[in-house]
C-alpha atoms as a PDB file:
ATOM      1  CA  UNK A   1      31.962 -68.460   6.268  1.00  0.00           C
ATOM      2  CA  UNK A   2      29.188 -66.025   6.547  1.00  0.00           C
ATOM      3  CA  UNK A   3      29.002 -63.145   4.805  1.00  0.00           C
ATOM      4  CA  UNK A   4      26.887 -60.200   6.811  1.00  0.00           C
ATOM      5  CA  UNK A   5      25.923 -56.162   5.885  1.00  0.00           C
ATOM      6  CA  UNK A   6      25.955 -55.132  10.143  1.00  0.00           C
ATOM      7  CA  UNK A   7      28.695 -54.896  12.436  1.00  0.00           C
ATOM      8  CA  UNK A   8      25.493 -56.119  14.893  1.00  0.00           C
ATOM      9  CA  UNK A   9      26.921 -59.077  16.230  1.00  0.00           C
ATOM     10  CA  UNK A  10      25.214 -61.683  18.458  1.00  0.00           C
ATOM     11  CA  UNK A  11      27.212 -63.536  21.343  1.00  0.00           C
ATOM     12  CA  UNK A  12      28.829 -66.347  19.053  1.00  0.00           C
ATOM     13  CA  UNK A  13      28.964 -69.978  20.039  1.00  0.00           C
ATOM     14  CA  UNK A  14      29.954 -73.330  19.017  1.00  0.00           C
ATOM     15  CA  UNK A  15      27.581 -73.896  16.195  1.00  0.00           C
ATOM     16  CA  UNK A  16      28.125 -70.202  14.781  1.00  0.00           C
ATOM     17  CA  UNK A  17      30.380 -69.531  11.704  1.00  0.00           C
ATOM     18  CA  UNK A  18      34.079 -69.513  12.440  1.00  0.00           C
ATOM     19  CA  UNK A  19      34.631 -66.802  10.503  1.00  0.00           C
ATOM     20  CA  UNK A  20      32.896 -63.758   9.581  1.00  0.00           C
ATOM     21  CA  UNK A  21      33.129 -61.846   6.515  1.00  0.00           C
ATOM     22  CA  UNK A  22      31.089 -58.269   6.824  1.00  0.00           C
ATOM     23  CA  UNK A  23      31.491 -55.932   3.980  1.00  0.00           C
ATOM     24  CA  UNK A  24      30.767 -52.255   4.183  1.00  0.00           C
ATOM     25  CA  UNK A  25      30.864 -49.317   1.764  1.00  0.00           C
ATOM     26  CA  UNK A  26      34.760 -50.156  -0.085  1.00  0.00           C
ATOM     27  CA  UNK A  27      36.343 -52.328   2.549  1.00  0.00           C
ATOM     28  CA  UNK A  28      35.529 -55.241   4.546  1.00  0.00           C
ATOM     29  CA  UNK A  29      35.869 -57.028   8.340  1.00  0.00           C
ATOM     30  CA  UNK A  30      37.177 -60.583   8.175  1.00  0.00           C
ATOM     31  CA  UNK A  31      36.325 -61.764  11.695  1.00  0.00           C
ATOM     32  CA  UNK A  32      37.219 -64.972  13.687  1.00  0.00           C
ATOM     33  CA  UNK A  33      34.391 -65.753  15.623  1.00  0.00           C
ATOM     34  CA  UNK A  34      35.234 -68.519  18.240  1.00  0.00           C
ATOM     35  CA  UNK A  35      35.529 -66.369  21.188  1.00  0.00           C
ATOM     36  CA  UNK A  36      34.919 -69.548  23.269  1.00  0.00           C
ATOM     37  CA  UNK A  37      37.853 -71.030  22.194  1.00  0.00           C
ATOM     38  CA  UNK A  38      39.660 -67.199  21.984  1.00  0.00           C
ATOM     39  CA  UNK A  39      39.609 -67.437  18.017  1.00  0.00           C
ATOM     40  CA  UNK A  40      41.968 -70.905  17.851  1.00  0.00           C
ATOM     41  CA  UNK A  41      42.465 -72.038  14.792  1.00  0.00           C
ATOM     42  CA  UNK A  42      41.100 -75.337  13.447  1.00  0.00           C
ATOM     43  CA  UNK A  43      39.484 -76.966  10.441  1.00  0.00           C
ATOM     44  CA  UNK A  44      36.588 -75.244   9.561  1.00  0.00           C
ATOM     45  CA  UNK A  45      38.231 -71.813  10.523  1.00  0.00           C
ATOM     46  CA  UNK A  46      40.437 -72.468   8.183  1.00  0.00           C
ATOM     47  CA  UNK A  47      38.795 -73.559   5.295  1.00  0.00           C
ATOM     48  CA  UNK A  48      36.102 -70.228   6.225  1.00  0.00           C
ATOM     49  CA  UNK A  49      39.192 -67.711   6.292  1.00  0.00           C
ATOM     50  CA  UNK A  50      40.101 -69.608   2.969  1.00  0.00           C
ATOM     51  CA  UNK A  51      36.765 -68.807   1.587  1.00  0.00           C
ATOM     52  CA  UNK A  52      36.485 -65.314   2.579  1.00  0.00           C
ATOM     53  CA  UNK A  53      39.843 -64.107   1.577  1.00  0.00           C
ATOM     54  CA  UNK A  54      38.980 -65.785  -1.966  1.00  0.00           C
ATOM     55  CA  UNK A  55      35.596 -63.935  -1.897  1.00  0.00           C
ATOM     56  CA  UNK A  56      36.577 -60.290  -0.829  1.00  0.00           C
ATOM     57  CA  UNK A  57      39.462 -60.354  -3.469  1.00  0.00           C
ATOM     58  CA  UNK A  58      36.728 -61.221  -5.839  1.00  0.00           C
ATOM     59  CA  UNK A  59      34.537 -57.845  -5.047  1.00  0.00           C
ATOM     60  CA  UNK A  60      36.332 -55.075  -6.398  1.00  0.00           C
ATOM     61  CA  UNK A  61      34.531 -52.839  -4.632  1.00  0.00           C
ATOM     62  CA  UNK A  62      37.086 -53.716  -1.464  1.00  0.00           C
ATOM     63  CA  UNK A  63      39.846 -51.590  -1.056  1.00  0.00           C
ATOM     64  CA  UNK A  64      40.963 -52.814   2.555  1.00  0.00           C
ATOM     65  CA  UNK A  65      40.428 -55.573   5.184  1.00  0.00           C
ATOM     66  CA  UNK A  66      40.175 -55.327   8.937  1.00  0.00           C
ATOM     67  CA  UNK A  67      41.466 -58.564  10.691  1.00  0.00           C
ATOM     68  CA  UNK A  68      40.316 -59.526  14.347  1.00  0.00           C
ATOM     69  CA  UNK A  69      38.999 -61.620  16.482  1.00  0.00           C
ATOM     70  CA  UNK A  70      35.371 -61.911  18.244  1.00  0.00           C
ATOM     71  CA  UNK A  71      34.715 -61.044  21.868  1.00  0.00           C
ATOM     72  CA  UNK A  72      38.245 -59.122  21.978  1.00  0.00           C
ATOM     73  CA  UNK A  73      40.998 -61.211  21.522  1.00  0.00           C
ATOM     74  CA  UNK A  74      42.469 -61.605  18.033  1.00  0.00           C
ATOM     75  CA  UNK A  75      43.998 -65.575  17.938  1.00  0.00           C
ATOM     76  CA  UNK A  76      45.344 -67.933  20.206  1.00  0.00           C
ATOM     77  CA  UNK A  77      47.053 -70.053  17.618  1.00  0.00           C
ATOM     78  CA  UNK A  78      46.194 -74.009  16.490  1.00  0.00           C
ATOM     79  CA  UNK A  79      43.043 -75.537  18.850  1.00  0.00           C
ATOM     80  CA  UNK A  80      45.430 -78.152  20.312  1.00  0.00           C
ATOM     81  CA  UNK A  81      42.011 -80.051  21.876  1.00  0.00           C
ATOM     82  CA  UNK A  82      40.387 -80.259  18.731  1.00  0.00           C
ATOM     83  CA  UNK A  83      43.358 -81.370  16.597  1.00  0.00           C
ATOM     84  CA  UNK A  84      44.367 -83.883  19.412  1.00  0.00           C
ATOM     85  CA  UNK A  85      40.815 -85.255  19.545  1.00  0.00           C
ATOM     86  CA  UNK A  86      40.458 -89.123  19.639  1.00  0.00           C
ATOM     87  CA  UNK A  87      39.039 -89.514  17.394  1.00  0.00           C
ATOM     88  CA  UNK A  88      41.099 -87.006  15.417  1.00  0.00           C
ATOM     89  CA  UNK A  89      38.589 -84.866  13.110  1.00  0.00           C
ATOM     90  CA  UNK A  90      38.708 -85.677   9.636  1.00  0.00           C
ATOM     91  CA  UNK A  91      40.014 -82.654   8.845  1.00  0.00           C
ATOM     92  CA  UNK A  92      43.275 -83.181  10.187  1.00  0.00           C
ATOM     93  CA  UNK A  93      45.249 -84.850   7.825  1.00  0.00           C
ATOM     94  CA  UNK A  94      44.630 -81.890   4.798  1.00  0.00           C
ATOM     95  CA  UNK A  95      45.007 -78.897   7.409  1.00  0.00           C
ATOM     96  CA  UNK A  96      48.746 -78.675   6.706  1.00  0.00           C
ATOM     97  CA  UNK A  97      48.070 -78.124   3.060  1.00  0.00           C
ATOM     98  CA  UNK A  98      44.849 -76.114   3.671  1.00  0.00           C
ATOM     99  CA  UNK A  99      46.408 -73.760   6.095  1.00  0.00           C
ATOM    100  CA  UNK A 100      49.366 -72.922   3.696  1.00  0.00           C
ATOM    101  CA  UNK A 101      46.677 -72.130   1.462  1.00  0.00           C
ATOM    102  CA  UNK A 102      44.968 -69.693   3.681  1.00  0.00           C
ATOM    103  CA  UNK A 103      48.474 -67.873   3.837  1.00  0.00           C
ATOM    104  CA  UNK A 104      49.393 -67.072   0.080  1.00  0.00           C
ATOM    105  CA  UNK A 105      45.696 -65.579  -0.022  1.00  0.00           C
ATOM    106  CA  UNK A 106      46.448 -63.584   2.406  1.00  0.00           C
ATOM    107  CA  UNK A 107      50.096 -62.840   1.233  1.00  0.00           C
ATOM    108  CA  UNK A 108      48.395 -62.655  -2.435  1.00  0.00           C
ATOM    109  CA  UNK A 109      45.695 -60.398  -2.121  1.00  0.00           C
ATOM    110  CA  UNK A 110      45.591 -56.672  -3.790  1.00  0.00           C
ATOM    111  CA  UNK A 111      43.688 -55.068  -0.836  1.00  0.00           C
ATOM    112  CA  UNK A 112      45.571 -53.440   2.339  1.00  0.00           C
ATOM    113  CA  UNK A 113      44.988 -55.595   4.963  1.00  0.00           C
ATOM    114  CA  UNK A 114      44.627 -54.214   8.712  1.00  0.00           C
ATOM    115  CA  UNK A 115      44.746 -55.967  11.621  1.00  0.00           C
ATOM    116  CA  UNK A 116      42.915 -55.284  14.997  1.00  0.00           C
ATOM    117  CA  UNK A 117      45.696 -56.710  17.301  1.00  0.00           C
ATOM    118  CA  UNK A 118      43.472 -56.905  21.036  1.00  0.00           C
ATOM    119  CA  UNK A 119      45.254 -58.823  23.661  1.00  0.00           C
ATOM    120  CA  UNK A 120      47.001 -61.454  22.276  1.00  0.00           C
ATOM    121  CA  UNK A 121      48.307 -62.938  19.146  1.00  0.00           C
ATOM    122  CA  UNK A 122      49.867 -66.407  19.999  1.00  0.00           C
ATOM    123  CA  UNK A 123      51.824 -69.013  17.296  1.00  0.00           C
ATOM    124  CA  UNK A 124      49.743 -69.315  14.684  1.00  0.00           C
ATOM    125  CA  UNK A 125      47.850 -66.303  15.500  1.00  0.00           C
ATOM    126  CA  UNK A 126      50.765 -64.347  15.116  1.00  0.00           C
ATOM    127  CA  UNK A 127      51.422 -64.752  11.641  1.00  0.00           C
ATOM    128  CA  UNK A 128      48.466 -63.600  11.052  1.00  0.00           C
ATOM    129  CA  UNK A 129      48.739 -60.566  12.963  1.00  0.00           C
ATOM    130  CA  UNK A 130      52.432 -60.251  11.376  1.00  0.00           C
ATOM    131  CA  UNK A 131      50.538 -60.323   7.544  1.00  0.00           C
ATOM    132  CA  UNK A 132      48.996 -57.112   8.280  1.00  0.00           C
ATOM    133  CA  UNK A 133      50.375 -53.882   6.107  1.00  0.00           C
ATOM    134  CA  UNK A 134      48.707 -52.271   9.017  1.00  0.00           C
ATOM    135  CA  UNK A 135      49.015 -53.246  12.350  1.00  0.00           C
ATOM    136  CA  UNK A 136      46.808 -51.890  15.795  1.00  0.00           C
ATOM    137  CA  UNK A 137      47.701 -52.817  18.978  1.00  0.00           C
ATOM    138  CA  UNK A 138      45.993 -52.159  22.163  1.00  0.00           C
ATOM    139  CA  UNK A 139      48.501 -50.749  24.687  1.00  0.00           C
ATOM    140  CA  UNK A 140      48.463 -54.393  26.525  1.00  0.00           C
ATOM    141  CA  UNK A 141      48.424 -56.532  23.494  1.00  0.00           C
ATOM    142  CA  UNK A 142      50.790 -59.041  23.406  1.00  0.00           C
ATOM    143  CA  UNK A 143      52.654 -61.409  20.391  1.00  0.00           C
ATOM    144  CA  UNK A 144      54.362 -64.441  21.056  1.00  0.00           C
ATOM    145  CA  UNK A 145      56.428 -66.919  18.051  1.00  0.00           C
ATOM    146  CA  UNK A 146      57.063 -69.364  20.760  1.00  0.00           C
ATOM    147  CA  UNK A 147      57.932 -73.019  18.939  1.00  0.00           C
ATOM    148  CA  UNK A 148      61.363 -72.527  19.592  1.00  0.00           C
ATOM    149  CA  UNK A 149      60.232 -72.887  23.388  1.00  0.00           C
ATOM    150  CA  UNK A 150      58.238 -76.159  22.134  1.00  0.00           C
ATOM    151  CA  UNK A 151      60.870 -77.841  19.649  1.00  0.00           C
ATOM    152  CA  UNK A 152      58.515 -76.604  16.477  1.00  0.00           C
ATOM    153  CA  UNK A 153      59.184 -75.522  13.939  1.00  0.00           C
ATOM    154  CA  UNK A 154      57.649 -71.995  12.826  1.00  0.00           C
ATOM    155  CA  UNK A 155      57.122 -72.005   8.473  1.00  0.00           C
ATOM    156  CA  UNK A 156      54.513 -69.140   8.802  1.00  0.00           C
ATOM    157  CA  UNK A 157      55.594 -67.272  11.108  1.00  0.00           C
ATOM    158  CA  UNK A 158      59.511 -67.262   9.487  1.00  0.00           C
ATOM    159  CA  UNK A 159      57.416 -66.650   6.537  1.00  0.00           C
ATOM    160  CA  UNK A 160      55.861 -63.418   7.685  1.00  0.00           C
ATOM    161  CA  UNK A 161      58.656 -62.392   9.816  1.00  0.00           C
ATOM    162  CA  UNK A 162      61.081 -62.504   7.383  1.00  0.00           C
ATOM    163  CA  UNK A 163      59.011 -61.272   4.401  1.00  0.00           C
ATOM    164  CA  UNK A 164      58.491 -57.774   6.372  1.00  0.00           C
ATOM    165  CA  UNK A 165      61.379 -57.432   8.927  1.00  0.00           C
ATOM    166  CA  UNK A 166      65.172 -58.048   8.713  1.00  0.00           C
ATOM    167  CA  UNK A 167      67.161 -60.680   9.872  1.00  0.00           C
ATOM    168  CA  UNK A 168      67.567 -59.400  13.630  1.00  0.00           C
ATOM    169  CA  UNK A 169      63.393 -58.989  14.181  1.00  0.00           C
ATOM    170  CA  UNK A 170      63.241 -62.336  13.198  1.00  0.00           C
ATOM    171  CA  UNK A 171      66.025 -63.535  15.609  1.00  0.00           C
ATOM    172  CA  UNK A 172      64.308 -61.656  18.015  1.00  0.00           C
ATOM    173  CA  UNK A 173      60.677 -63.154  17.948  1.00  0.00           C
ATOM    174  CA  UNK A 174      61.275 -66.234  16.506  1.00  0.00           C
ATOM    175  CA  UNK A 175      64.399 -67.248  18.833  1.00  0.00           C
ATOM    176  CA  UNK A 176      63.855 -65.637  22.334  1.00  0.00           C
ATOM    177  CA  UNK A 177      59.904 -66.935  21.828  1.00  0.00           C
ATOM    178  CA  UNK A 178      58.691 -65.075  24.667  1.00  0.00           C
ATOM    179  CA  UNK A 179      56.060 -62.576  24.695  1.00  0.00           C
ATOM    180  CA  UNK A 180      56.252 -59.091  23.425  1.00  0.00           C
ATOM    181  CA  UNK A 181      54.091 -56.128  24.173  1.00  0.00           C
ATOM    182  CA  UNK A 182      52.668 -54.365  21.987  1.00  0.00           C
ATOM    183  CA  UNK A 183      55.334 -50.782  22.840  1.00  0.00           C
ATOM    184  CA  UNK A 184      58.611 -53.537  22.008  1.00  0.00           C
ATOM    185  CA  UNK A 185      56.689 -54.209  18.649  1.00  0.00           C
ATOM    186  CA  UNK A 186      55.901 -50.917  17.776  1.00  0.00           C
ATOM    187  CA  UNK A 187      59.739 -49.903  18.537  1.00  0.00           C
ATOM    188  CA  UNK A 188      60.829 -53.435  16.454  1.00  0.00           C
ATOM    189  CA  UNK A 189      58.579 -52.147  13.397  1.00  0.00           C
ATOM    190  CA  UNK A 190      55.784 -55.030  13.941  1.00  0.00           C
ATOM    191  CA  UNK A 191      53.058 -53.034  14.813  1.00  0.00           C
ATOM    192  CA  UNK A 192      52.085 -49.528  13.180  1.00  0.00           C
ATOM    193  CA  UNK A 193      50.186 -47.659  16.228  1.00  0.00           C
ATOM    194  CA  UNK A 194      49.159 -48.376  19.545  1.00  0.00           C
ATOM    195  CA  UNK A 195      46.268 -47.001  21.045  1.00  0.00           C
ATOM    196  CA  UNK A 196      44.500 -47.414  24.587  1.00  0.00           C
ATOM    197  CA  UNK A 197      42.901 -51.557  25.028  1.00  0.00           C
ATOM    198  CA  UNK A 198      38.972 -50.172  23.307  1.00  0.00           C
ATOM    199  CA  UNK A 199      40.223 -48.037  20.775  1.00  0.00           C
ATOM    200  CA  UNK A 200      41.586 -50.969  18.331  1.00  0.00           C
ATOM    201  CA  UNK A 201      38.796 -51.728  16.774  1.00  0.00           C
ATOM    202  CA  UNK A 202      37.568 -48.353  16.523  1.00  0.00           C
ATOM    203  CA  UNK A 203      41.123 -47.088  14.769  1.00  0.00           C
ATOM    204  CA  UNK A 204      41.076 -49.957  12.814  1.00  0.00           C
ATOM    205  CA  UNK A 205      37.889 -49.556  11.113  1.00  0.00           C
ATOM    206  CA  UNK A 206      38.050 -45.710  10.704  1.00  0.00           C
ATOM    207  CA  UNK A 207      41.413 -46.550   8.628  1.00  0.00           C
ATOM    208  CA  UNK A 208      39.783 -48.741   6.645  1.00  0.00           C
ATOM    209  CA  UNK A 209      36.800 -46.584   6.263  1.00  0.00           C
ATOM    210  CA  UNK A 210      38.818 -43.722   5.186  1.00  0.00           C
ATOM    211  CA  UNK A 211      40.841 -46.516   2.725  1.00  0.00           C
ATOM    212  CA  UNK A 212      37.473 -47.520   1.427  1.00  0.00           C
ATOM    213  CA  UNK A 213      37.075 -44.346  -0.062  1.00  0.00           C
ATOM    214  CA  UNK A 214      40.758 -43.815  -1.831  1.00  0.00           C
ATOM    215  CA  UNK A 215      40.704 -44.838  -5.725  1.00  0.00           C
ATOM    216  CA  UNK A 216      40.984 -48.118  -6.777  1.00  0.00           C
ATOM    217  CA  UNK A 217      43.345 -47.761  -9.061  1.00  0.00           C
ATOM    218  CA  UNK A 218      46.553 -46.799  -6.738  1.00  0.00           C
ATOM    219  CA  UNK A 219      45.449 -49.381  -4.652  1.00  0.00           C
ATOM    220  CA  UNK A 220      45.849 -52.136  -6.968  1.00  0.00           C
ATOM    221  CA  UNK A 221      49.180 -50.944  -8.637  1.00  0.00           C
ATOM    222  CA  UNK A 222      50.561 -50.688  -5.484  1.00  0.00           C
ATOM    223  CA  UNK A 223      49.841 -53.018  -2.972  1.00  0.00           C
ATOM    224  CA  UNK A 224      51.248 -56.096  -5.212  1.00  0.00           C
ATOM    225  CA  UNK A 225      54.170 -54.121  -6.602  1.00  0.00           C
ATOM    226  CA  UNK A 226      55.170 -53.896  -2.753  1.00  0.00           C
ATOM    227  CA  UNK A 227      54.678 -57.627  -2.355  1.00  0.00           C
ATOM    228  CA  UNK A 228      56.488 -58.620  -6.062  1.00  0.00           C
ATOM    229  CA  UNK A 229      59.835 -56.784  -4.999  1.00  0.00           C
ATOM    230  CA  UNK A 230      59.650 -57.906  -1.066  1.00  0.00           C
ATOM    231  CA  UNK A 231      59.504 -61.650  -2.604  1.00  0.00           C
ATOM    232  CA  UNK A 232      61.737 -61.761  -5.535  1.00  0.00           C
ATOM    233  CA  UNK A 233      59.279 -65.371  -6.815  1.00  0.00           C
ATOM    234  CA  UNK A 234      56.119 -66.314  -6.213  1.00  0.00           C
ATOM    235  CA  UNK A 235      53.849 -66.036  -3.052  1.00  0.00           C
ATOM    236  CA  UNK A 236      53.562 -69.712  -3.077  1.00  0.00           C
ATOM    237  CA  UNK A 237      56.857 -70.750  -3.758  1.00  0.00           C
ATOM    238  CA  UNK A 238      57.755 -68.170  -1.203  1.00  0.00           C
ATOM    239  CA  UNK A 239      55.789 -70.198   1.721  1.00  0.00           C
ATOM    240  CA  UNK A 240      56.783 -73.541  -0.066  1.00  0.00           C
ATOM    241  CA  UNK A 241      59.990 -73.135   1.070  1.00  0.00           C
ATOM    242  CA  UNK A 242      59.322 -72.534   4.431  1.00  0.00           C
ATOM    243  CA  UNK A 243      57.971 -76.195   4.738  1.00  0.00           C
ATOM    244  CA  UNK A 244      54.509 -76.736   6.587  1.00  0.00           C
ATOM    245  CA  UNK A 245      52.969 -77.255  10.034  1.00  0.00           C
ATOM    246  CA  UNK A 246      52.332 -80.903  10.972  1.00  0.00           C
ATOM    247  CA  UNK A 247      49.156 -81.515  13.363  1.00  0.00           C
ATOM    248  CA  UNK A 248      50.661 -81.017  16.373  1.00  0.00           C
ATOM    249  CA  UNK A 249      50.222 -84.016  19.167  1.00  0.00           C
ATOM    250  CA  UNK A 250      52.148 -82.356  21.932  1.00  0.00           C
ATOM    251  CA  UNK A 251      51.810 -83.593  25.411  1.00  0.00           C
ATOM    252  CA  UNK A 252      51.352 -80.722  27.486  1.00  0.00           C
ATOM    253  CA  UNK A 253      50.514 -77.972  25.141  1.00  0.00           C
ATOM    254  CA  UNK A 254      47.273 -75.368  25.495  1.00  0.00           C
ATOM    255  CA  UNK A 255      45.409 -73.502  23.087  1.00  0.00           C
ATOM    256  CA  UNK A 256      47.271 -70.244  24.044  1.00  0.00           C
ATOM    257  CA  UNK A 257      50.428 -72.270  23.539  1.00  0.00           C
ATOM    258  CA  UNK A 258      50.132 -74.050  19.710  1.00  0.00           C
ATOM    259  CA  UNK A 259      52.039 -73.512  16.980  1.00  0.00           C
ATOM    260  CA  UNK A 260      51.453 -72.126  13.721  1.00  0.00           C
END
């Protein structure tokens, strides 16, 4: 994780940070930065989104979060090459554990957390787009929960879904696992606003800018009362009970097509 003070990014490659955090004057950018791979998850992304969720709930001089995803797409979902590598990466055996960690940060954190939906949010990359108290979508982004398509199961993504949205959303994204644009989500409640493909990132942050300047106080009596009584228990024991993600070893499974 790399923590930066410019929103000056150079073209990111396979030796860069996975993830980005960049803080600014009262809110932050928590960027996953392996365009290459469109933002997969894996590993080290993992533990780095781990690390800076940890370290932007530390500064209390972060009142919001803006979520997205280098070179314009926000997350394909689990890097099926990397965790079906032979040999498999170390990492692999802990990621189940590791990646259920990375999720009650998220779920547990006092700030208000926006996310830059661009073009797609696949699987795993849609529960992270779900987890945003803010969500905006370019007019041709798309989110898929597709592991019923797969014969997966879906713990963070049934975690989000049904955290959030009622019953029927749930049924809807979880069960038909296709994808839906980004108008269906607004009309379903997923998303917040959509705005035209190059204005995401540019409503996003001017949200959060405009957050960054509200007093801390209201923020941090009322983001977490809005989590306590959505949860009725713990944020861990909430995502506990939704099992975990085994590494997936599916035969004929891309990138754009893992689970979560």
């Amino acid at each position: 994780m790399s923590s930066l003070n410019t929103n000056d990014l150079p073209n990111p490659g396979p030796s860069d940070p996975p993830v980005l955090l960049i803080r600014h004057d009262g809110w932050a950018e928590i960027i996953f930065n392996r365009p290459h791979r469109k933002n997969a998850i894996q590993g080290p992304l993992a533990q780095a989104f781990l690390q800076a969720l940890n370290d932007a709930e530390a500064d209390d001089s972060l009142r919001a979060l803006v979520l997205r995803g280098a070179g314009g797409t926000f997350c394909s979902g689990l890097d099926l090459q990397e965790f079906n590598a032979d040999p498999k990466p170390g990492w692999v055996a802990d990621f189940s554990t590791l990646w259920r960690q990375a999720h009650v940060a998220l779920a547990s954190t006092r700030k208000i957390v926006l996310v830059a939906l661009e073009r797609y949010a696949i699987n795993g990359g849609a529960a992270l787009a779900i987890a945003g108290d803010v969500v905006i979508a370019g007019a041709s982004a798309q989110l898929q929960v597709g592991e019923v398509r797969l014969g997966m199961a879906a713990p963070n993504n049934l975690a989000w879904i049904l955290l959030r949205h009622s019953e029927a959303v749930a049924a809807r994204l979880a069960l038909m696992g296709d994808r839906v644009g980004a108008n269906e989500l607004l009309r379903l409640g997923v998303v917040t606003e959509v705005v035209a493909d190059d204005q995401v990132v540019t409503r996003c942050t001017a949200l959060a800018q405009e957050m960054g300047q509200w007093p801390m106080k209201g923020v941090t009596a009322i983001k977490p009362a809005i989590r306590s009584a959505s949860l009725g228990m713990s944020v861990d024991a909430w995502f506990s009970s939704f099992g975990s993600v085994a590494a997936p070893n599916p035969p004929s499974l891309s990138a754009k097509r893992s689970p979560s």
